[in-house]
Protein backbone atom coordinates (compact mmCIF):
# COMPACT_ATOMS: atom_id res chain seq x y z
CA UNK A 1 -61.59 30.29 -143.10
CA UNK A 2 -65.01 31.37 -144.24
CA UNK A 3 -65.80 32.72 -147.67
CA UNK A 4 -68.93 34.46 -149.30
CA UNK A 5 -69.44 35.85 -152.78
CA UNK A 6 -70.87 39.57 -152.72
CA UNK A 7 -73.89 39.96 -155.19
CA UNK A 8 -75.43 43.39 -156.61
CA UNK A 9 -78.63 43.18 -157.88
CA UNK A 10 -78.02 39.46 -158.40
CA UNK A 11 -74.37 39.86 -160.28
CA UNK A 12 -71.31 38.76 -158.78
CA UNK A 13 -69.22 41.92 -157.56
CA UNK A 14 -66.47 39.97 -156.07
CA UNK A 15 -65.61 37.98 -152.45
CA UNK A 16 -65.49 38.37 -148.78
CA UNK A 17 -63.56 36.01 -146.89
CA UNK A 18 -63.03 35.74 -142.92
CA UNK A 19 -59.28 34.27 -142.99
CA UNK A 20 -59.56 34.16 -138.69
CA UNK A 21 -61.37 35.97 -136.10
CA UNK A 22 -59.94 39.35 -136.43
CA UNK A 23 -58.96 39.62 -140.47
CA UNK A 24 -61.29 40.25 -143.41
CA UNK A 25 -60.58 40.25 -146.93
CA UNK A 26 -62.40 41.78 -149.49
CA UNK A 27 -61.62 41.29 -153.36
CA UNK A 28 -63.60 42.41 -156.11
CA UNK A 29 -63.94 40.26 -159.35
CA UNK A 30 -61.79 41.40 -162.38
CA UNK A 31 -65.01 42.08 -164.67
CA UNK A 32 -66.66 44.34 -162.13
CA UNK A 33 -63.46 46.37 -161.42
CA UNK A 34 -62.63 46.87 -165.63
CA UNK A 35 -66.64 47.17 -166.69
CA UNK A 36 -66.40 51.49 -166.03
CA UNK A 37 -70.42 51.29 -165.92
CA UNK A 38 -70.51 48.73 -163.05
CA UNK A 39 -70.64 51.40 -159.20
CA UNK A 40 -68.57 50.92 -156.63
CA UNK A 41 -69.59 48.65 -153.70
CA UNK A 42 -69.34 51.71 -150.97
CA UNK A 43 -67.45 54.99 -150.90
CA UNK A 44 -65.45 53.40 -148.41
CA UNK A 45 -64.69 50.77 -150.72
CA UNK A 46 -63.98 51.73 -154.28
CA UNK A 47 -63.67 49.80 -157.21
CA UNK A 48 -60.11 48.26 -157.52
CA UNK A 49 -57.97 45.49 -158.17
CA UNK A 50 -56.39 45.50 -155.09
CA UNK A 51 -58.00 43.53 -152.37
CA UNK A 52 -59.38 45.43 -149.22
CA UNK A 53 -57.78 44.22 -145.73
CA UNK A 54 -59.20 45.03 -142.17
CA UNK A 55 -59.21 43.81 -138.79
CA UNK A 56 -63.12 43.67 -138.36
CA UNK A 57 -65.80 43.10 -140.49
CA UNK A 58 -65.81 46.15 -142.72
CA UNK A 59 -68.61 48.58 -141.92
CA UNK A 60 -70.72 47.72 -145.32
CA UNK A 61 -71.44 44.40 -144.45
CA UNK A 62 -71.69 45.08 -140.62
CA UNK A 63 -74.40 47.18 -141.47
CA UNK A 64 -76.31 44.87 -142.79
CA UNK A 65 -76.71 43.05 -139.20
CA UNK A 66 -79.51 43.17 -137.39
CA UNK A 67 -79.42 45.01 -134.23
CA UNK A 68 -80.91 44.40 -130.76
CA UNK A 69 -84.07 42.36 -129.89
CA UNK A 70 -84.02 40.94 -133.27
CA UNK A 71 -80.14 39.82 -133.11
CA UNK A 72 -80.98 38.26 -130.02
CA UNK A 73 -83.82 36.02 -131.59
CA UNK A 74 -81.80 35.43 -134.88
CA UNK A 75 -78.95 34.50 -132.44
CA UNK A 76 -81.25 31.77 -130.52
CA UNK A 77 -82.99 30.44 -134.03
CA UNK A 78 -80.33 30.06 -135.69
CA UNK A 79 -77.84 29.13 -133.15
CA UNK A 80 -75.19 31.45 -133.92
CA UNK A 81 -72.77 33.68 -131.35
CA UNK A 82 -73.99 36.97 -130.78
CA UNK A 83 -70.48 38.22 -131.53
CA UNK A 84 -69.77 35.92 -135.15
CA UNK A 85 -70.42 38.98 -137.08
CA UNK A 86 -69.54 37.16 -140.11
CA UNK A 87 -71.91 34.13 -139.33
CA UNK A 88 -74.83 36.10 -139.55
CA UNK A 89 -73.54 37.92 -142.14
CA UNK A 90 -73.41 34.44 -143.88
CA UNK A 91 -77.03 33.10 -142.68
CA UNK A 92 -78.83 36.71 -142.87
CA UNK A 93 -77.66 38.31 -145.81
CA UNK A 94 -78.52 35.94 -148.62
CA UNK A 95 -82.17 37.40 -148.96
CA UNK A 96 -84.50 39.93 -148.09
CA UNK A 97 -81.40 42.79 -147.41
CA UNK A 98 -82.27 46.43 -147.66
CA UNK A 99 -80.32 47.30 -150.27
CA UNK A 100 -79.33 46.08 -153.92
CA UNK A 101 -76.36 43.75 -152.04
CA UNK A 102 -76.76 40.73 -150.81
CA UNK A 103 -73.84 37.61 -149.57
CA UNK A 104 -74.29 34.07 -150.02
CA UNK A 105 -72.08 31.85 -148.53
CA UNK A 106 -69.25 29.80 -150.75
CA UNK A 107 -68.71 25.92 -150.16
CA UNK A 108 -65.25 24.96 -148.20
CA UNK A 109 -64.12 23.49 -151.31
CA UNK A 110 -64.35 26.33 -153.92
């Protein structure tokens, strides 16, 4: 099972975990979901305390893969499966994102 803490704009939003190769979970953190100033993560994905289940990574996060050429070369460098979405989620998405999000992975212990 792999697990990363979601960040916006360098606050904790809540957690993304990979329980096997074909089920994600996404839970945001209480604080986010009862602070009504605090935006939802995506439409898709609105603020609640219910976790989020799905059988692939959810579309947020896969869009925030790199594509192509440049997966191919991330895939090489960093020796990582073309097709472990959520490992290069986990080494890609800790810095330099597009957007306001970024994931950091969490220790095995926590």
């Amino acid at each position: 099972m792999r697990k990363a803490d979601v960040f916006k704009n360098g606050e904790l939003i809540g957690r993304i975990t990979e329980t096997d190769k074909n089920n994600y979970v996404f839970k945001y953190i209480e604080s986010w979901v009862n602070d009504t100033s605090k935006p939802d993560l995506c439409l898709s994905m609105p603020k609640s305390a219910e976790e989020y289940r799905s059988s692939y990574l959810f579309p947020f996060f896969f869009n925030m893969l790199s594509e192509g050429a440049n997966r191919k070369i991330q895939s090489k460098l960093l020796r990582i499966d073309e097709n472990d979405h959520f490992g290069f989620l986990l080494a890609t998405s800790g810095y330099d994102t597009l957007g306001s999000v970024t994931v950091h992975p969490v220790e095995e212990n926590e």
